[in-house]
PDB file of N, CA and C in Angstrom:
ATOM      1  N   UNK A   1     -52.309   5.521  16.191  1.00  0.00           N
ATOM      2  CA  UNK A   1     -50.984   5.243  16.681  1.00  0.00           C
ATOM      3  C   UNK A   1     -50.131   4.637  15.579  1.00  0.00           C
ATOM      4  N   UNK A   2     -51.112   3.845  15.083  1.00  0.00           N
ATOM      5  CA  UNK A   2     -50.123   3.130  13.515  1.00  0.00           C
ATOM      6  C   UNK A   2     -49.418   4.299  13.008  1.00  0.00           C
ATOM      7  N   UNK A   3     -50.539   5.517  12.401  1.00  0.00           N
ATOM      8  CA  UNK A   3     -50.216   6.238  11.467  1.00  0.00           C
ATOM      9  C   UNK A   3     -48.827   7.125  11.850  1.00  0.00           C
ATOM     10  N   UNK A   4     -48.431   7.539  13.525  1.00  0.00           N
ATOM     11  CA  UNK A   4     -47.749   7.637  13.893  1.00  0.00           C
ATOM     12  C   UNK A   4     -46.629   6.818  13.703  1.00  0.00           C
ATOM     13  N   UNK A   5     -46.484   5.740  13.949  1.00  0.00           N
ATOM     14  CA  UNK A   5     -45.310   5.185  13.800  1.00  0.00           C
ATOM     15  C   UNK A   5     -44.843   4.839  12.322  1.00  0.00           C
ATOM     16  N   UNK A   6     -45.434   4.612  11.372  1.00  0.00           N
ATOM     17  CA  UNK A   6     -45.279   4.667   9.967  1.00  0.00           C
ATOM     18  C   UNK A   6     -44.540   5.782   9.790  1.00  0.00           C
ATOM     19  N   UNK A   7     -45.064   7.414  10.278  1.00  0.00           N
ATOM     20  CA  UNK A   7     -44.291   8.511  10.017  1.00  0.00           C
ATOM     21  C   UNK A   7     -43.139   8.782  10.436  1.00  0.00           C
ATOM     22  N   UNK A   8     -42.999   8.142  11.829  1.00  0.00           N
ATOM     23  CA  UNK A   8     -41.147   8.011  12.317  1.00  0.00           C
ATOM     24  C   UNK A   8     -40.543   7.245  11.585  1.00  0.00           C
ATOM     25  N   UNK A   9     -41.086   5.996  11.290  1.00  0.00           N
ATOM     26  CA  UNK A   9     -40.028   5.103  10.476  1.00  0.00           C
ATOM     27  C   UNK A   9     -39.244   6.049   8.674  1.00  0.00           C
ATOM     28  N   UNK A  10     -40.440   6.608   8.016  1.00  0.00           N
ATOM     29  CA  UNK A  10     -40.212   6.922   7.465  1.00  0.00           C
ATOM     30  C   UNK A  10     -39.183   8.110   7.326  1.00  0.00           C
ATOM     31  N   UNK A  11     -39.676   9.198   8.277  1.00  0.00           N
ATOM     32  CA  UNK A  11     -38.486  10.213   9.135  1.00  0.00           C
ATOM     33  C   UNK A  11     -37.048   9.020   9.062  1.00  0.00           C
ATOM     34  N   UNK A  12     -36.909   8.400   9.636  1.00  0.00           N
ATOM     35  CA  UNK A  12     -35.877   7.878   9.803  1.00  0.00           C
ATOM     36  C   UNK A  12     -35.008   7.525   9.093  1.00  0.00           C
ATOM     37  N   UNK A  13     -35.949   6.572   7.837  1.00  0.00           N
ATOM     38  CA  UNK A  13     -35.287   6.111   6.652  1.00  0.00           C
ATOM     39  C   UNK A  13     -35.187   7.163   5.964  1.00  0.00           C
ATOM     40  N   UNK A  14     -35.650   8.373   5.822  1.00  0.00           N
ATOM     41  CA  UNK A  14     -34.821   9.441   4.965  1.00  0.00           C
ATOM     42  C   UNK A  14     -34.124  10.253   5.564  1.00  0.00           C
ATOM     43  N   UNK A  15     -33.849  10.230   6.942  1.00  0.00           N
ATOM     44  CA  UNK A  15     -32.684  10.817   6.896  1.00  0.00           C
ATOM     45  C   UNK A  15     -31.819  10.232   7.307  1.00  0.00           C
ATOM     46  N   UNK A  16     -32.061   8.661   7.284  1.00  0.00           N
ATOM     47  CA  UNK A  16     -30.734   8.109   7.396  1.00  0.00           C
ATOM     48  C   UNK A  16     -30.065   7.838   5.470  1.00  0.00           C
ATOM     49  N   UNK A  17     -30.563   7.967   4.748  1.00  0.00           N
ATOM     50  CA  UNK A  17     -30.748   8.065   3.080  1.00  0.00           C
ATOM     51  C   UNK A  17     -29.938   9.696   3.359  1.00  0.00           C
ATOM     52  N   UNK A  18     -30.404  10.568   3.814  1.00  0.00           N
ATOM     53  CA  UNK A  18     -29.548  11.697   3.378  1.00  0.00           C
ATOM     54  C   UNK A  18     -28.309  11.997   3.990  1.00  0.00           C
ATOM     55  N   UNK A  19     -27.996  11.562   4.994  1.00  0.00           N
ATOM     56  CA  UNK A  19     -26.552  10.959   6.177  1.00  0.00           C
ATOM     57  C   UNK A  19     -25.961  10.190   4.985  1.00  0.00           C
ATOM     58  N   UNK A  20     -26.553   9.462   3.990  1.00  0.00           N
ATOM     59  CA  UNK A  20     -25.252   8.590   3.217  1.00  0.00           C
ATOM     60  C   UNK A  20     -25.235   9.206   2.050  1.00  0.00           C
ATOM     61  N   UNK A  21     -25.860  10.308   1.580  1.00  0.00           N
ATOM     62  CA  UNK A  21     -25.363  10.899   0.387  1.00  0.00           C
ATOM     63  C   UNK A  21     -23.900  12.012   0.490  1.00  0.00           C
ATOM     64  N   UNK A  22     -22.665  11.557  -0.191  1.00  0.00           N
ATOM     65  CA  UNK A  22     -21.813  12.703   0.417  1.00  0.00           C
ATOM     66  C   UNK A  22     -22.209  14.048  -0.435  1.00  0.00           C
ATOM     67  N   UNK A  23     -21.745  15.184   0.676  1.00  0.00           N
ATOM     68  CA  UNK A  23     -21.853  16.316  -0.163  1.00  0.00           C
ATOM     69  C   UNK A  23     -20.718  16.623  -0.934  1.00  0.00           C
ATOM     70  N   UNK A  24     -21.226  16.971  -1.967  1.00  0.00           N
ATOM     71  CA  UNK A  24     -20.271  17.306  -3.196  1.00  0.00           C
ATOM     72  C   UNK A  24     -18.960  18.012  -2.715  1.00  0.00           C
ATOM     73  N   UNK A  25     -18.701  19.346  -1.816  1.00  0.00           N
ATOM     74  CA  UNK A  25     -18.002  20.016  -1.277  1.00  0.00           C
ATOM     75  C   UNK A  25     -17.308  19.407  -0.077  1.00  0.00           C
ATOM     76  N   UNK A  26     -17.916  18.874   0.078  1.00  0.00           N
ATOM     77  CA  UNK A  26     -16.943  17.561   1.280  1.00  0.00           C
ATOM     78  C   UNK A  26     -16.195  16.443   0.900  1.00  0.00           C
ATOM     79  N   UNK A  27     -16.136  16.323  -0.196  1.00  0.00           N
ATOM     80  CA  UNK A  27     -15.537  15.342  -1.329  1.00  0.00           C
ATOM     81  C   UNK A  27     -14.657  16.177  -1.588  1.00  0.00           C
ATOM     82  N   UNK A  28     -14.465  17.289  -2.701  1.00  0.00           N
ATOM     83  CA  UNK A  28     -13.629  18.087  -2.896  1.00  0.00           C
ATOM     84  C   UNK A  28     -12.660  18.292  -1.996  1.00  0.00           C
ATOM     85  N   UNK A  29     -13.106  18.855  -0.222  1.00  0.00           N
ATOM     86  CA  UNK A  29     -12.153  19.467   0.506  1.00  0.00           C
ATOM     87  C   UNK A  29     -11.765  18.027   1.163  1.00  0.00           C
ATOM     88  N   UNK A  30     -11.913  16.589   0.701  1.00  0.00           N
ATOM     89  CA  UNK A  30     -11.355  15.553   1.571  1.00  0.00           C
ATOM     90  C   UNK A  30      -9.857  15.677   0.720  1.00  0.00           C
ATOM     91  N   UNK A  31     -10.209  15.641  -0.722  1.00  0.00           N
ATOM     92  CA  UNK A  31      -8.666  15.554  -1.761  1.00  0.00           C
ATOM     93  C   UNK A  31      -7.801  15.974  -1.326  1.00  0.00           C
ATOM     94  N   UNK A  32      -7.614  16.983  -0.513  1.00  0.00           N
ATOM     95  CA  UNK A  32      -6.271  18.153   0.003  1.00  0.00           C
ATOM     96  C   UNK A  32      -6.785  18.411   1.576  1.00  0.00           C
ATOM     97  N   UNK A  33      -7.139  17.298   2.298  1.00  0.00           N
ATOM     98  CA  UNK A  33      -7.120  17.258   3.884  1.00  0.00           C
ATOM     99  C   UNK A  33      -6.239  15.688   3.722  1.00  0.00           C
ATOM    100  N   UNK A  34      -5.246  16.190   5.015  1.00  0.00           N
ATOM    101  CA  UNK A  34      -4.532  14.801   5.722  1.00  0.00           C
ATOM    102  C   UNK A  34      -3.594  15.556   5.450  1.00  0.00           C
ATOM    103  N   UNK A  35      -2.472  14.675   6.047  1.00  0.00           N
ATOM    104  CA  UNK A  35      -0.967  15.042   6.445  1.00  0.00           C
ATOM    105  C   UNK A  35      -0.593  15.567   5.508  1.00  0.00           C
ATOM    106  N   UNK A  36      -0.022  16.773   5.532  1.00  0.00           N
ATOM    107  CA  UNK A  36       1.503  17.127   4.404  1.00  0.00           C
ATOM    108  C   UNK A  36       0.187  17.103   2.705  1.00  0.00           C
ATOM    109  N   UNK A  37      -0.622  16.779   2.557  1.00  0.00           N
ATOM    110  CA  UNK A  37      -1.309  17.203   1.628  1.00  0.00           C
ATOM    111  C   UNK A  37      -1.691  18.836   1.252  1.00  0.00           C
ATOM    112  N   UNK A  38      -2.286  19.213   1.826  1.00  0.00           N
ATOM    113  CA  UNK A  38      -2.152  20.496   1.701  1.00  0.00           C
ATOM    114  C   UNK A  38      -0.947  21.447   1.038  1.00  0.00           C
ATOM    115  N   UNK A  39       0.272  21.000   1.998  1.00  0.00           N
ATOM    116  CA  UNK A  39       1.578  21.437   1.665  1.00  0.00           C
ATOM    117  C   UNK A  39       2.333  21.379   0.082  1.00  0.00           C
ATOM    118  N   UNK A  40       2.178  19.788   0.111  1.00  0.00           N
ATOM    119  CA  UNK A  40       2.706  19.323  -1.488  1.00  0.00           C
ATOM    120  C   UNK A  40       1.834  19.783  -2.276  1.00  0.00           C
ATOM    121  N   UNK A  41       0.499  19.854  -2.127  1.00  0.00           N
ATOM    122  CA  UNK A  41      -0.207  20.457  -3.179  1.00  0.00           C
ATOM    123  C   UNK A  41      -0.132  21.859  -3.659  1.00  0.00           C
ATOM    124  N   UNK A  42       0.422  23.010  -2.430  1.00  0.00           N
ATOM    125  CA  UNK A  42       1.198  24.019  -2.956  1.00  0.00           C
ATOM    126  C   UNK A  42       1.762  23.950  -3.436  1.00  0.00           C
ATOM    127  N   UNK A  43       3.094  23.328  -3.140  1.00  0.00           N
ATOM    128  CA  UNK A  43       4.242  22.703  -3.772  1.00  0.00           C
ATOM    129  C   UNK A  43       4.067  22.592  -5.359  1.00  0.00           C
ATOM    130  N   UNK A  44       3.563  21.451  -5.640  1.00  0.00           N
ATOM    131  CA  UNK A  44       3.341  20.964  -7.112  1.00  0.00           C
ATOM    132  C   UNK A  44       2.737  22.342  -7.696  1.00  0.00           C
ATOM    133  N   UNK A  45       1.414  23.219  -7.121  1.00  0.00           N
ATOM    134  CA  UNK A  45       0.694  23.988  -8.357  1.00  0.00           C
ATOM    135  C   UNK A  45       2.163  25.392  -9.092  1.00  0.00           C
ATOM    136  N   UNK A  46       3.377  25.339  -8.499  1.00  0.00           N
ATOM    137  CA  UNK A  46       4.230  25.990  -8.759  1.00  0.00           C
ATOM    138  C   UNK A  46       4.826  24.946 -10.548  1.00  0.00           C
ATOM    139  N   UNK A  47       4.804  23.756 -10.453  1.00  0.00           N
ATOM    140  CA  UNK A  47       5.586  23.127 -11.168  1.00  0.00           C
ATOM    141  C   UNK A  47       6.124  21.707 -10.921  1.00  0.00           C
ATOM    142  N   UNK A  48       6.390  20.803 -11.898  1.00  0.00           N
ATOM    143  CA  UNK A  48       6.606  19.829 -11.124  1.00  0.00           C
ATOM    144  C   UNK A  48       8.062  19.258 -10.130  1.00  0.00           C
ATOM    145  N   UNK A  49       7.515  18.490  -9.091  1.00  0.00           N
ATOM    146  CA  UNK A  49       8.828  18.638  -7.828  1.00  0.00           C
ATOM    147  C   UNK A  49       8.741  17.323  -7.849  1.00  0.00           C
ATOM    148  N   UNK A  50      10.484  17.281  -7.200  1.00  0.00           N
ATOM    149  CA  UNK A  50      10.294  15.769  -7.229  1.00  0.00           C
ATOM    150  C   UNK A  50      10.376  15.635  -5.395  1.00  0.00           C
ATOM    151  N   UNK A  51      10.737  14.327  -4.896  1.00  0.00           N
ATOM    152  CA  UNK A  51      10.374  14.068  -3.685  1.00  0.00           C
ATOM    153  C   UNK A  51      11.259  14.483  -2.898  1.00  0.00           C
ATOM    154  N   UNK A  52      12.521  14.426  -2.807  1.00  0.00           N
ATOM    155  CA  UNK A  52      13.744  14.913  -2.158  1.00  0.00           C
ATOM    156  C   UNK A  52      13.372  16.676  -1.883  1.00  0.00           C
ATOM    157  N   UNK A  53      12.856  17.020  -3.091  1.00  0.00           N
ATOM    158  CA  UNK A  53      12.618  18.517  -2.750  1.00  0.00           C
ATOM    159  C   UNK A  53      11.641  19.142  -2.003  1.00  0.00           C
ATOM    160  N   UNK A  54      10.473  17.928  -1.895  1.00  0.00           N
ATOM    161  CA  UNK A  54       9.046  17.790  -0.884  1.00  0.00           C
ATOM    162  C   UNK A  54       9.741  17.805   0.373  1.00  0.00           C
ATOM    163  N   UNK A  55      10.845  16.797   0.744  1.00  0.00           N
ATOM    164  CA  UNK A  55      11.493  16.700   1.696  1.00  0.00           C
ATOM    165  C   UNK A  55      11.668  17.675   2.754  1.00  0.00           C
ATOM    166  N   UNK A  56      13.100  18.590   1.791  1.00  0.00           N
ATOM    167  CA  UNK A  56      13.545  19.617   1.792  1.00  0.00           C
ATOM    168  C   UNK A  56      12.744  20.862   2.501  1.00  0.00           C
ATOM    169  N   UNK A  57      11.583  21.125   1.716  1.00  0.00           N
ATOM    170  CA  UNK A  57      10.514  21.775   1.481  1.00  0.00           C
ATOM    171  C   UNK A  57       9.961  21.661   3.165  1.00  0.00           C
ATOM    172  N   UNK A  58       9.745  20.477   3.539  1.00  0.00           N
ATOM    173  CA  UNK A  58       8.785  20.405   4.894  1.00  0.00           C
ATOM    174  C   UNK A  58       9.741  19.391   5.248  1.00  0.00           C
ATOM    175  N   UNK A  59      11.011  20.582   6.575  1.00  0.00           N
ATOM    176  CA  UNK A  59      11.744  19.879   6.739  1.00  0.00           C
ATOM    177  C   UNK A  59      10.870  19.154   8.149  1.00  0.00           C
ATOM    178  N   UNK A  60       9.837  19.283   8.701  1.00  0.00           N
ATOM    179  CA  UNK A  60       9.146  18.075   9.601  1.00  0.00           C
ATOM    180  C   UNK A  60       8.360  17.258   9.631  1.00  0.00           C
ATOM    181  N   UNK A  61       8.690  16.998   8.027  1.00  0.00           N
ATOM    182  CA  UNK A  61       7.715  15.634   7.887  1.00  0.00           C
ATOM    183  C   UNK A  61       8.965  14.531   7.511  1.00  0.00           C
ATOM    184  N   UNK A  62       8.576  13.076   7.565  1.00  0.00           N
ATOM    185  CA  UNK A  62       9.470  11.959   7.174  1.00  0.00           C
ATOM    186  C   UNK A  62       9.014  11.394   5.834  1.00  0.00           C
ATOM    187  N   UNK A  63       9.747  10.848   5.534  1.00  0.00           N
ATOM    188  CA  UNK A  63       9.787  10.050   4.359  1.00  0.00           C
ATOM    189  C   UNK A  63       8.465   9.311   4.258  1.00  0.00           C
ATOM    190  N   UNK A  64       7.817   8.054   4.588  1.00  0.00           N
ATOM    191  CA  UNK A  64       6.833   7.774   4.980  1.00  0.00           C
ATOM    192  C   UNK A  64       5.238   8.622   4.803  1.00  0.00           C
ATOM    193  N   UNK A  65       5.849   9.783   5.535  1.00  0.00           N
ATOM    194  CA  UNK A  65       4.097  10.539   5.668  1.00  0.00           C
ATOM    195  C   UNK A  65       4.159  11.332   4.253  1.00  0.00           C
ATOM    196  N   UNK A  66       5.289  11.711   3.660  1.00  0.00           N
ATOM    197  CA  UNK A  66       5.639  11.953   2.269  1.00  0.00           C
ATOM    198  C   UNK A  66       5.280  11.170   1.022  1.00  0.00           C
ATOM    199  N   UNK A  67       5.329   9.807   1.411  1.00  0.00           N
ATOM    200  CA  UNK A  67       4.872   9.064   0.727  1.00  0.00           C
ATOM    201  C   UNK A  67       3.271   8.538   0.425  1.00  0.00           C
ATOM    202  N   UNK A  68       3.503   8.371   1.927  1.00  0.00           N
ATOM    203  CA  UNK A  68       1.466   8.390   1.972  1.00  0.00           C
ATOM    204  C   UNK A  68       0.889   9.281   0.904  1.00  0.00           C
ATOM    205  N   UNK A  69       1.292  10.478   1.450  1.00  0.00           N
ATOM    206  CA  UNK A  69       0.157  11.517   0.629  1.00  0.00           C
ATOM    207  C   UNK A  69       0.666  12.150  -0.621  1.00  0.00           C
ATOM    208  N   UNK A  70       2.132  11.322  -0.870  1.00  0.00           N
ATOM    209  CA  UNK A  70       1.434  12.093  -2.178  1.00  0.00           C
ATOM    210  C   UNK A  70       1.079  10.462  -3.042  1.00  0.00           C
ATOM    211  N   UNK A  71       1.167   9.248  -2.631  1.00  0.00           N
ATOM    212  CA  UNK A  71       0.103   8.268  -2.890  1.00  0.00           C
ATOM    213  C   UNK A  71      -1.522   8.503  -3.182  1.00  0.00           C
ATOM    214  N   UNK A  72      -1.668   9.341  -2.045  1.00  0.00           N
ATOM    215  CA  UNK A  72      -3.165   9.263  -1.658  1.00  0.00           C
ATOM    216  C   UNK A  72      -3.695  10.492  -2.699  1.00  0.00           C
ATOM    217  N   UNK A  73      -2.493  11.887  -3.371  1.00  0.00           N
ATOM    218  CA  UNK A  73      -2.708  12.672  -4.161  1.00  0.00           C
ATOM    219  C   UNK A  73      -3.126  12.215  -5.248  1.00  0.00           C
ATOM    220  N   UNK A  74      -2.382  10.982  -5.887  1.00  0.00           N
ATOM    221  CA  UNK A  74      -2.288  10.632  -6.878  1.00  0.00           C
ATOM    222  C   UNK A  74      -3.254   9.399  -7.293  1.00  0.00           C
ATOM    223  N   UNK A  75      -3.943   8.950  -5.925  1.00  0.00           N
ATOM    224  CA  UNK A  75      -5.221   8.185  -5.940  1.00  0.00           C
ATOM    225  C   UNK A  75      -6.350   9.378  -6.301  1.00  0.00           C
ATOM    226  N   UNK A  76      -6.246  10.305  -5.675  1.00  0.00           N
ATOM    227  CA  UNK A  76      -7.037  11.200  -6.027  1.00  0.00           C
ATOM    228  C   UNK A  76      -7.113  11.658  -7.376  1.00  0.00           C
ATOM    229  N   UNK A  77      -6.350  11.651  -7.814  1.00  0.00           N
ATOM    230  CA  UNK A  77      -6.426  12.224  -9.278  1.00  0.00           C
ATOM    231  C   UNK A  77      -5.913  13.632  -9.504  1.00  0.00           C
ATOM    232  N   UNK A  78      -5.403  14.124  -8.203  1.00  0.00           N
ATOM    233  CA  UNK A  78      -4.662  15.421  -8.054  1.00  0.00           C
ATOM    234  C   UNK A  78      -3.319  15.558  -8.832  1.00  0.00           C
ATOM    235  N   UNK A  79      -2.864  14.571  -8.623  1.00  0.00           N
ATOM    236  CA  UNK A  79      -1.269  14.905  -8.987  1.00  0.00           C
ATOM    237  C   UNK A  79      -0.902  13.730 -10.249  1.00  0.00           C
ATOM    238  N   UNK A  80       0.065  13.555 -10.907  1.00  0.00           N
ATOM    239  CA  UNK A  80       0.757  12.716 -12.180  1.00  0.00           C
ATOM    240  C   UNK A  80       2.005  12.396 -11.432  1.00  0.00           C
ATOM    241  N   UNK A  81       2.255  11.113 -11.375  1.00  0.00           N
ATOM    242  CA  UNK A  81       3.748  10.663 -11.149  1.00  0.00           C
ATOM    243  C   UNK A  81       4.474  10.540 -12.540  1.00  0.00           C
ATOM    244  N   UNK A  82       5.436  10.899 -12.775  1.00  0.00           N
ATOM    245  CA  UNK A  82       6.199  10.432 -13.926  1.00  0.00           C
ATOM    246  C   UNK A  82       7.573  10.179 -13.889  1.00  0.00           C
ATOM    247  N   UNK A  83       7.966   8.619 -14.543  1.00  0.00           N
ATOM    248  CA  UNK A  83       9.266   8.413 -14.544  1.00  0.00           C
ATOM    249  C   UNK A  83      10.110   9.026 -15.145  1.00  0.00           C
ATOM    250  N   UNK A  84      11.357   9.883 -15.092  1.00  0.00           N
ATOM    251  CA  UNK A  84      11.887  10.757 -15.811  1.00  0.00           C
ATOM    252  C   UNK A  84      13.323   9.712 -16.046  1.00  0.00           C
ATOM    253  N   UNK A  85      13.319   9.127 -17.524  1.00  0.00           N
ATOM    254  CA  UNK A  85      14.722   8.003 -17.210  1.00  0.00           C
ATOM    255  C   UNK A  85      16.149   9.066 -17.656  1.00  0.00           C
ATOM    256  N   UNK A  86      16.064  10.354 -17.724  1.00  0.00           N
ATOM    257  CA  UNK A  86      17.311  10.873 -17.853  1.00  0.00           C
ATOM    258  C   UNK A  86      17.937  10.472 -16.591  1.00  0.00           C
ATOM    259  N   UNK A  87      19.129  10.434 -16.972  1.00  0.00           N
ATOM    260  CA  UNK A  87      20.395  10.238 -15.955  1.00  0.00           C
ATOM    261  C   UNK A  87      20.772  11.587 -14.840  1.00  0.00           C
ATOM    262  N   UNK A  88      20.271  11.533 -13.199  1.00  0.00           N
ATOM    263  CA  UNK A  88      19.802  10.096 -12.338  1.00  0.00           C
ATOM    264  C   UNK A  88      18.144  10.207 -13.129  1.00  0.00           C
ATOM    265  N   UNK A  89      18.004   8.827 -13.119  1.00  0.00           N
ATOM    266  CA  UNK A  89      16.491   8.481 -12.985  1.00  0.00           C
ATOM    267  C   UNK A  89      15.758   8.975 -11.401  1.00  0.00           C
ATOM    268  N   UNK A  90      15.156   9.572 -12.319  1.00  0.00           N
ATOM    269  CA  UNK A  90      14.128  10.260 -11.230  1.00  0.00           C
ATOM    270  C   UNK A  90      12.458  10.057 -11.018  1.00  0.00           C
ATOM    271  N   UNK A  91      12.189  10.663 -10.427  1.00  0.00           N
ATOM    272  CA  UNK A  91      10.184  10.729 -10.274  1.00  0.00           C
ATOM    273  C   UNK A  91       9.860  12.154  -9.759  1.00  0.00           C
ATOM    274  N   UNK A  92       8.921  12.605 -10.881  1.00  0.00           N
ATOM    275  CA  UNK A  92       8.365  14.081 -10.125  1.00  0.00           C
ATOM    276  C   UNK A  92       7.272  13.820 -10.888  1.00  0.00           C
ATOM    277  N   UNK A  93       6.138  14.704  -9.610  1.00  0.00           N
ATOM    278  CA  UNK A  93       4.862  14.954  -9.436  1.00  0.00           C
ATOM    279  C   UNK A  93       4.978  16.220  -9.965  1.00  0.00           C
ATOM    280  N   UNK A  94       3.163  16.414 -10.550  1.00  0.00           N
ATOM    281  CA  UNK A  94       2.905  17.179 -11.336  1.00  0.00           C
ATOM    282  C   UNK A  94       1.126  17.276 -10.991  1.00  0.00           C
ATOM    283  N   UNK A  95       1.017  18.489 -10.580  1.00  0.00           N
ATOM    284  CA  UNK A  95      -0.651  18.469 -10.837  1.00  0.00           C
ATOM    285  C   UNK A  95      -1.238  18.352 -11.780  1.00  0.00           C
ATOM    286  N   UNK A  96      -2.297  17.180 -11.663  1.00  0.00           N
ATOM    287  CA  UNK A  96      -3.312  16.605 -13.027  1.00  0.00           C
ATOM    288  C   UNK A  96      -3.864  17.707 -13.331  1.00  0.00           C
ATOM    289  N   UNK A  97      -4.807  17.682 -14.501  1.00  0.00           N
ATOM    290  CA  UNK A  97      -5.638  18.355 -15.067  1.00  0.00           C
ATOM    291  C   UNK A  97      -6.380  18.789 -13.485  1.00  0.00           C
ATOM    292  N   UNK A  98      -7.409  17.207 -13.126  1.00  0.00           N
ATOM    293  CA  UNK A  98      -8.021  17.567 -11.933  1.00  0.00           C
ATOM    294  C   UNK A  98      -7.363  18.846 -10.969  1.00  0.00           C
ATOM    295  N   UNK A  99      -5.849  18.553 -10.537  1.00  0.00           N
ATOM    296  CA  UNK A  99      -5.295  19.307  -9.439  1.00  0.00           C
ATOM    297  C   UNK A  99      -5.113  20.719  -9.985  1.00  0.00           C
ATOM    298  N   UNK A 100      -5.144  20.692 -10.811  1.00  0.00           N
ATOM    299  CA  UNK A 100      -5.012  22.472 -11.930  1.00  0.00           C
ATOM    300  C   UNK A 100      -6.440  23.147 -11.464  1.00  0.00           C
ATOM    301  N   UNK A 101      -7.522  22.122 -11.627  1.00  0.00           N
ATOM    302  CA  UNK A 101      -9.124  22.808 -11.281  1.00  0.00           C
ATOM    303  C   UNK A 101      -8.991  23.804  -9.866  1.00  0.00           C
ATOM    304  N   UNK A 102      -8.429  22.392  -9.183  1.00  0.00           N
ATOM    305  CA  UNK A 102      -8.396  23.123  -7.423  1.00  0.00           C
ATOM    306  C   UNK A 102      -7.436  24.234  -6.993  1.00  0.00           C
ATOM    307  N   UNK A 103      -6.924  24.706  -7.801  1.00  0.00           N
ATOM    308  CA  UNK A 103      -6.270  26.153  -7.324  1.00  0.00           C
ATOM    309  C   UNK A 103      -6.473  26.652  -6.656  1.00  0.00           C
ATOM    310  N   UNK A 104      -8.066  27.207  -7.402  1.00  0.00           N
ATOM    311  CA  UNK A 104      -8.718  28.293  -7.635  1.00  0.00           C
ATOM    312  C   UNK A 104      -9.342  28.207  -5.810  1.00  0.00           C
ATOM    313  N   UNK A 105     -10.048  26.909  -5.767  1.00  0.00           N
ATOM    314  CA  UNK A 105     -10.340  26.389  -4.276  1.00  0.00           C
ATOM    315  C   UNK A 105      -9.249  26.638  -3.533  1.00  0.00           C
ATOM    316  N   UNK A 106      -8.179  25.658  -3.562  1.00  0.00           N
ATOM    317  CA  UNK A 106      -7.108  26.294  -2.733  1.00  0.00           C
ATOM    318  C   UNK A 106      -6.975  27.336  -2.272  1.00  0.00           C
ATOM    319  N   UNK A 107      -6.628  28.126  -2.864  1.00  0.00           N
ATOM    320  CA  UNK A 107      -6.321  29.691  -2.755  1.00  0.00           C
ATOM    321  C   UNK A 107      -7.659  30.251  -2.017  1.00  0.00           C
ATOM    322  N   UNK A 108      -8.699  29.774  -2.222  1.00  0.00           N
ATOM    323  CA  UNK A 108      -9.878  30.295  -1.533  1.00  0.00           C
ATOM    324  C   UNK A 108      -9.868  29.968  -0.035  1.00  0.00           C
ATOM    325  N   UNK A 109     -10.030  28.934  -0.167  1.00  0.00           N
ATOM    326  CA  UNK A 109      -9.803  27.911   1.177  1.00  0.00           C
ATOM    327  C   UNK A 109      -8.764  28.349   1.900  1.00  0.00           C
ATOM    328  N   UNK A 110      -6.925  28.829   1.590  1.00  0.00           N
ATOM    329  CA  UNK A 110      -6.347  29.241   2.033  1.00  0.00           C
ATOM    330  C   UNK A 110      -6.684  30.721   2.850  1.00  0.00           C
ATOM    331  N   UNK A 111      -7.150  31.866   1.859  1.00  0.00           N
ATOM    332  CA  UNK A 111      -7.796  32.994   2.097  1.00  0.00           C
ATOM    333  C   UNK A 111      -8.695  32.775   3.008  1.00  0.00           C
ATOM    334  N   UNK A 112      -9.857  32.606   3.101  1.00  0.00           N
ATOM    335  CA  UNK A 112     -10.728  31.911   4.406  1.00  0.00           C
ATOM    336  C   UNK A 112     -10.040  32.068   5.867  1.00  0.00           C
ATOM    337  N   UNK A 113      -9.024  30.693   5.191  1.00  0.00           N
ATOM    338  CA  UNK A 113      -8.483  30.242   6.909  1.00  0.00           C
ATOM    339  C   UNK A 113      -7.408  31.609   7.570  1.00  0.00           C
ATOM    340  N   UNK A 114      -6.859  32.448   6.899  1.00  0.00           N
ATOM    341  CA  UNK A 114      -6.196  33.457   6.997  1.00  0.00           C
ATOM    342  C   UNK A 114      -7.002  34.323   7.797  1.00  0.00           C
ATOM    343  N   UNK A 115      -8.010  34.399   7.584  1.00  0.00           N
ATOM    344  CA  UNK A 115      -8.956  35.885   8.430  1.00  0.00           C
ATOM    345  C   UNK A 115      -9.263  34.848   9.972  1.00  0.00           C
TER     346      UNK A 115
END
């Protein structure tokens, strides 16, 4: 009966050990899940935009959820903010190196959800 219960515990502790490893591909597709992420990240792989034109762009999102994500882009390592001090001073996003990788995903991921 010991030897039994030694073997559940152990069952247990490894797969509660493999429940906390993330998968690599679930990491990736978290970067470009959440609000209006997806969207701006089209957006930007064209060139860089600034926020008024994100706006514009998705006229049903607000200011706010605009902000969030492309915060949360740029935590990610997806996107580059840059101060532009020509006259008006501005800010436009730009996909990082990183956000250049995920295109290729994008576009896949997009294709996918299409069929």
């Amino acid at each position: 009966m010991d030897s039994l219960q030694t073997s559940q515990k152990n069952v247990t502790t490894n797969s509660t050990i493999a429940n906390n490893n993330n998968c690599p591909g679930e990491d990736v597709l978290k970067l470009l899940s959440g609000k209006w992420k997806p969207q701006i990240f089209k957006l930007a792989y064209s060139g860089p935009i600034r926020f008024n034109t994100i706006l514009r762009e998705l006229p049903d999102a607000n200011k706010q959820s605009i902000a969030t994500a492309l915060r949360e882009l740029e935590e990610g390592e997806m996107l580059n903010k840059t101060i532009v001090s020509q006259k008006p001073l501005h800010i436009e996003y730009e996909l990082s190196d990183k956000g250049r990788q995920m295109i290729q995903v994008y576009k896949l991921v997009a294709q996918i959800s299409a069929h």
